[in-house]
Structure formats: C-alpha cells, structure tokens
N, C-alpha and C. Protein backbone atom coordinates (compact mmCIF):
# COMPACT_ATOMS: atom_id res chain seq x y z
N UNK A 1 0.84 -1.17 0.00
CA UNK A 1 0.00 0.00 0.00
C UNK A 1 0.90 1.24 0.00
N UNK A 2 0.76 2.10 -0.93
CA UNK A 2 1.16 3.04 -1.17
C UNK A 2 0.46 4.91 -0.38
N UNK A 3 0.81 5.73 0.50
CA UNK A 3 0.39 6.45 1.04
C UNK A 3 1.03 8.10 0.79
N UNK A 4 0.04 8.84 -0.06
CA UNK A 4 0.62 10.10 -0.49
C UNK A 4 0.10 11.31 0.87
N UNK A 5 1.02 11.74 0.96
CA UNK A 5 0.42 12.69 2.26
C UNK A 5 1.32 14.19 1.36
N UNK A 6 0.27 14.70 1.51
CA UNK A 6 0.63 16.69 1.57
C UNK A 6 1.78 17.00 2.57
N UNK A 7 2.49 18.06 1.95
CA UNK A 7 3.91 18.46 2.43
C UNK A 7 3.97 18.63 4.44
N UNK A 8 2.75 18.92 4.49
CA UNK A 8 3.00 19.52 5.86
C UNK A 8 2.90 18.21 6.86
N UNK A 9 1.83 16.79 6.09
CA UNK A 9 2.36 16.26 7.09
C UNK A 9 3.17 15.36 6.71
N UNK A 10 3.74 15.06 5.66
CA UNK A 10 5.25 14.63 5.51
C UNK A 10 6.25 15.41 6.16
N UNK A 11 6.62 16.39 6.28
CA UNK A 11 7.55 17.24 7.15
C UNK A 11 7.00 16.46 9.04
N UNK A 12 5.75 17.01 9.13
CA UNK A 12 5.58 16.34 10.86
C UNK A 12 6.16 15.18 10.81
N UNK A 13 5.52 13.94 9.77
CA UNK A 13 6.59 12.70 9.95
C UNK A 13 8.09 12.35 10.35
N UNK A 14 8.26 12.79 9.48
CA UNK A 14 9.48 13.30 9.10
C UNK A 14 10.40 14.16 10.35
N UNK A 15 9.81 15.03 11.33
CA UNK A 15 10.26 15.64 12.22
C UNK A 15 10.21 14.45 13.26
N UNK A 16 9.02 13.78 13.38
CA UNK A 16 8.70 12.72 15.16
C UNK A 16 9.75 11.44 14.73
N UNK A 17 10.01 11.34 12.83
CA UNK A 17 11.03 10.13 13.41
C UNK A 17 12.68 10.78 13.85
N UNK A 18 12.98 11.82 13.19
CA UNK A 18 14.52 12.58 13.54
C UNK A 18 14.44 12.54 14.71
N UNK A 19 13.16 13.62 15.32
CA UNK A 19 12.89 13.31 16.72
C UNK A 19 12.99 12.30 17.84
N UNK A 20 12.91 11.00 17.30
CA UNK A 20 13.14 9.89 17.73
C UNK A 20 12.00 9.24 18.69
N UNK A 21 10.97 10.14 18.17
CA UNK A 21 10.24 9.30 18.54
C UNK A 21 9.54 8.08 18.15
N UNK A 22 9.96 7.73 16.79
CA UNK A 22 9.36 6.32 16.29
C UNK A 22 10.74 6.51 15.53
N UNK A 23 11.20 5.31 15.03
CA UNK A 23 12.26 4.48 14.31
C UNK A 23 12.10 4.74 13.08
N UNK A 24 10.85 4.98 12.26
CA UNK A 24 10.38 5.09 10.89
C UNK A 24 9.28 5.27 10.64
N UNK A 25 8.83 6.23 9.45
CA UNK A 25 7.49 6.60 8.86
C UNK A 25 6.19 5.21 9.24
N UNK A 26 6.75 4.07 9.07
CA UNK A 26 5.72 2.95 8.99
C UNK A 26 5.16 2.78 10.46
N UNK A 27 6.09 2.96 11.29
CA UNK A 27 5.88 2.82 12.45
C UNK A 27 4.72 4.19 13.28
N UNK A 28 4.94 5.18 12.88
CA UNK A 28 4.22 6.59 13.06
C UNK A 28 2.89 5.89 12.59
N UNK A 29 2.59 5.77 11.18
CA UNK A 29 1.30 5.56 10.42
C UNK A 29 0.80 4.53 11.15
N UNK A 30 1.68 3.30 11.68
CA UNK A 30 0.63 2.12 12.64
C UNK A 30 0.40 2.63 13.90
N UNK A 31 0.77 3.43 14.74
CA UNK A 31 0.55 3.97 15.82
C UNK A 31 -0.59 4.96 15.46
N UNK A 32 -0.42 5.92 14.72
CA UNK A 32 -2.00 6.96 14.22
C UNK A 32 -3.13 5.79 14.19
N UNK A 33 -3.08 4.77 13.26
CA UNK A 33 -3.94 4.35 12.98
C UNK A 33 -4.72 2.95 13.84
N UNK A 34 -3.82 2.51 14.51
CA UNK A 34 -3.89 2.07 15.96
C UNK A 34 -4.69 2.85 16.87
N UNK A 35 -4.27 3.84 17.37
CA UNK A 35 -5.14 5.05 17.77
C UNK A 35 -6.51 5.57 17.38
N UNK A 36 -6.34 5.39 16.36
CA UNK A 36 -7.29 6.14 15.96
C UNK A 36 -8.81 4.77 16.11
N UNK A 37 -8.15 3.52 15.59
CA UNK A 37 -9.21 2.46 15.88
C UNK A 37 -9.45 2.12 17.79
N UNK A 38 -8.35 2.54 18.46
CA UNK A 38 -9.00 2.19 19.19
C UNK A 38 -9.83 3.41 19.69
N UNK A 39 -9.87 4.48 19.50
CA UNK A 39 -11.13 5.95 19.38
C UNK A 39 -12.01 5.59 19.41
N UNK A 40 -11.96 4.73 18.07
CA UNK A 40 -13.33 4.55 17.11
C UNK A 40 -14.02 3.76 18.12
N UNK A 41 -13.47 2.48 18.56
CA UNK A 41 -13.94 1.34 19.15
C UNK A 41 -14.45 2.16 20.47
N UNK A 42 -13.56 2.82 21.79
CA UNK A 42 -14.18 3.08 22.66
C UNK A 42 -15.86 3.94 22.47
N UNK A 43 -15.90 4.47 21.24
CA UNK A 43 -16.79 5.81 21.26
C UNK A 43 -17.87 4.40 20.83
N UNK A 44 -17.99 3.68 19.78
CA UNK A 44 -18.53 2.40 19.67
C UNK A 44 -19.17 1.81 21.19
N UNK A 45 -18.17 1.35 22.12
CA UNK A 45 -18.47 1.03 23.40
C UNK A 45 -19.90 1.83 24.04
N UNK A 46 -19.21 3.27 24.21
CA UNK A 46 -19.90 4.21 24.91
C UNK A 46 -21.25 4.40 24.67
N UNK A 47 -21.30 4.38 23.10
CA UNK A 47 -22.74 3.92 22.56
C UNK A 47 -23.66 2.85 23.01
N UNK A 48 -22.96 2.01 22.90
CA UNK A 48 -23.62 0.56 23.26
C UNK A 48 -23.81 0.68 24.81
N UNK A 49 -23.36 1.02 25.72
CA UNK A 49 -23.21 1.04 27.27
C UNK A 49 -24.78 2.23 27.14
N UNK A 50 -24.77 3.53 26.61
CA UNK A 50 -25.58 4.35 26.87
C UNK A 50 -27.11 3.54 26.44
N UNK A 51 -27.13 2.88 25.23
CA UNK A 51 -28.26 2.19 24.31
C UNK A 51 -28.59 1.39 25.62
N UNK A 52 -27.77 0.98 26.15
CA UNK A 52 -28.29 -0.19 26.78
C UNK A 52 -29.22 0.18 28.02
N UNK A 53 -28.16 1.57 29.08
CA UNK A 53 -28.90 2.24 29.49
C UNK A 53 -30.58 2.46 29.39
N UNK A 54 -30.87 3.53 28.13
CA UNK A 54 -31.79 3.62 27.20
C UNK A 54 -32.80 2.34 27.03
N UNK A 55 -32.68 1.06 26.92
CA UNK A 55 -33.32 0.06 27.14
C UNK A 55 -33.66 -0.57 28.29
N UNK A 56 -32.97 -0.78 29.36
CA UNK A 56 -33.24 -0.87 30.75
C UNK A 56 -34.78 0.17 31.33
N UNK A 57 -34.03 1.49 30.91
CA UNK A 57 -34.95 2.82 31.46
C UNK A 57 -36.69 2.24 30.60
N UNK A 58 -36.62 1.68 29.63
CA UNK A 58 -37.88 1.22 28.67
C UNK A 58 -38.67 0.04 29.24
N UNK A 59 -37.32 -0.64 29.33
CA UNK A 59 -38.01 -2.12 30.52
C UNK A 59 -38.53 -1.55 31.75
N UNK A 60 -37.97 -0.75 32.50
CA UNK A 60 -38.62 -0.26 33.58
C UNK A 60 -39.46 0.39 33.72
N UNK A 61 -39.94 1.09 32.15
CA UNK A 61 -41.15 1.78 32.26
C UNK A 61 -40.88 3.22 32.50
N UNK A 62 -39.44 3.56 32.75
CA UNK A 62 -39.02 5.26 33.01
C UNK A 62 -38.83 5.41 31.52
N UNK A 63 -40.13 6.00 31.04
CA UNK A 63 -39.65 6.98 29.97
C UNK A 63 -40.75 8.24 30.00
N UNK A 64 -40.04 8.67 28.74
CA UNK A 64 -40.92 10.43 28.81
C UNK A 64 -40.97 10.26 27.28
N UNK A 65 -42.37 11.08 27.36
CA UNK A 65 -43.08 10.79 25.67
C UNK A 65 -42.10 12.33 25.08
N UNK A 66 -41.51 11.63 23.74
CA UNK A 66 -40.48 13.36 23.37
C UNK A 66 -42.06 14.07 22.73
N UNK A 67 -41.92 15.57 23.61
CA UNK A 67 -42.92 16.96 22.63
C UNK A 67 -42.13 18.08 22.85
N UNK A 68 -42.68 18.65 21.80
CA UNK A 68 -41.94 19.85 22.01
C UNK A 68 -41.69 20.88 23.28
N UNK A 69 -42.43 20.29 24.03
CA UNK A 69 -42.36 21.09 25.46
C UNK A 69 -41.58 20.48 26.43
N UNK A 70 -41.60 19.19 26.24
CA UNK A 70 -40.38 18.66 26.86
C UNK A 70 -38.57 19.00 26.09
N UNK A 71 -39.06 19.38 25.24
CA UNK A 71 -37.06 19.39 24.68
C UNK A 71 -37.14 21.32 25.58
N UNK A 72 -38.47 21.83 25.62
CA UNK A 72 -38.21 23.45 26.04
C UNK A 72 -37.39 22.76 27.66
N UNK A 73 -38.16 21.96 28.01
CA UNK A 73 -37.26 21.70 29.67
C UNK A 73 -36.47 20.90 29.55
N UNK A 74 -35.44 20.75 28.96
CA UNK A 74 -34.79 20.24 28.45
C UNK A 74 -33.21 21.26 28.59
N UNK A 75 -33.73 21.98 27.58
CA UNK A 75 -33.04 23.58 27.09
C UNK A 75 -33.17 24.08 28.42
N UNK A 76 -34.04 24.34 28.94
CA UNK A 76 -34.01 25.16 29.89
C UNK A 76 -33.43 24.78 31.43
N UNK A 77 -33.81 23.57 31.39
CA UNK A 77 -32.43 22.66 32.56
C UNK A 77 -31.31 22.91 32.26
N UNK A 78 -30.81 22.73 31.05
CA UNK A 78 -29.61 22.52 30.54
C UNK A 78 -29.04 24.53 30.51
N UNK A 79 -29.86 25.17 30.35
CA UNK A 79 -28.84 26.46 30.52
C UNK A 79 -29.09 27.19 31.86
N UNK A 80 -29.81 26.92 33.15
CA UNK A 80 -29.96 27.15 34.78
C UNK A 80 -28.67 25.95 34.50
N UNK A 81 -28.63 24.75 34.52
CA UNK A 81 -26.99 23.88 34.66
C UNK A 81 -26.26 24.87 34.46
N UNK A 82 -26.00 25.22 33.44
CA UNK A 82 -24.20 26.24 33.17
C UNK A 82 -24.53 27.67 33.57
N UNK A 83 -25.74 28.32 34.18
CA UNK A 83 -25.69 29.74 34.56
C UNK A 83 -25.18 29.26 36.34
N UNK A 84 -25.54 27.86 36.93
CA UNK A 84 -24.83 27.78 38.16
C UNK A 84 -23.67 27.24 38.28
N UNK A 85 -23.10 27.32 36.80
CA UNK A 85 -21.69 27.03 36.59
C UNK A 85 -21.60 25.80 36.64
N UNK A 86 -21.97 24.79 36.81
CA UNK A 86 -21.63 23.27 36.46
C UNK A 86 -21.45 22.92 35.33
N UNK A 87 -20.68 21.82 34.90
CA UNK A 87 -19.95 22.03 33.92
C UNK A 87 -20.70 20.42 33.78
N UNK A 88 -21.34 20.59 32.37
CA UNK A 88 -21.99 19.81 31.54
C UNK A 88 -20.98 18.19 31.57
N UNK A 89 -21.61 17.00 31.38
CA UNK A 89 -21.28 15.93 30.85
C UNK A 89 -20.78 16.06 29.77
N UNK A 90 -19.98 15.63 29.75
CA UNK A 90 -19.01 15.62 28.21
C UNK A 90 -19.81 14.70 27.29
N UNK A 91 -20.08 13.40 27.89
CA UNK A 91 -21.21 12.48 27.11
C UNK A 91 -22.43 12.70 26.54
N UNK A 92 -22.73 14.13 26.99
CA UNK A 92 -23.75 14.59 26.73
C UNK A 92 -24.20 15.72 25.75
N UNK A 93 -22.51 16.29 25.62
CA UNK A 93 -22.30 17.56 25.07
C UNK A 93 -21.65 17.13 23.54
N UNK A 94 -21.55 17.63 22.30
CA UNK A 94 -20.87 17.51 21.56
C UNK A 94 -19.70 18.30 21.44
C-alpha cells in the first residue's frame, strides 16, 4: 500500500522520526492508525453502554413521551446547569 500525504504532514513525519520518537514513517502511520481504531472502538463502546442504558430505562417503564415542550425543559435545565456554573457531561455535550 502506497500512502501520499501533503507536504506539511510529511515534514511532521518526518520531524517525530529525527525526533526519535518512532524508528520510521511505517511505524508513526501504525501507531496513528492504531489510535485512531482504538477511538473509534471506545466511542462504539460508549454507545452501546448508553443504548443499553436507554433500554433498561424502557423495561422499567421510566420513559418520557419526546414533545416539544419537553425538549423546552430540556433547554431550559440545561442552561440554569451552566448559569450555576456546572460544567456539563461531556457524554452529553458535543
């Protein structure tokens, strides 16, 4: 497999192996891409853990019918949260 990359990040390559931090270009690209699957996979996880959540709350019968007046309290929980300064779920936030 052949891999064309634009000047700037051939130069970064190029700098982290002089740098010494990897031995060679091949080695950089399996570590990015290593990384990057295991990203993919945890955010995958997180999904599935929350879904599952989400199904439990259904079996138990805790749900709330979505209307438009519920997403207003929704919004409106959600900005009294950050006017008393608490700092939002990251899981929750994009």
């Amino acid at each position: 497999m052949n891999v064309a990359f634009p000047p700037v990040d051939e130069n970064f390559i190029k700098n982290k192996v002089q740098d010494g931090y990897y031995s060679n270009a091949t080695e950089l690209v399996r570590d990015a891409v290593r990384r990057l699957r295991e990203q993919e996979d945890g955010k995958t996880a997180k999904l599935m853990a929350a879904l599952e959540v989400g199904r439990q709350a259904v079996r138990d019968g805790r749900i709330e019918v979505y209307t438009p007046e519920f997403m207003d309290k929704i919004v409106s929980d959600a900005r009294q949260y950050v006017a008393e300064g608490r700092i939002p779920d990251p899981d929750v936030c994009p």
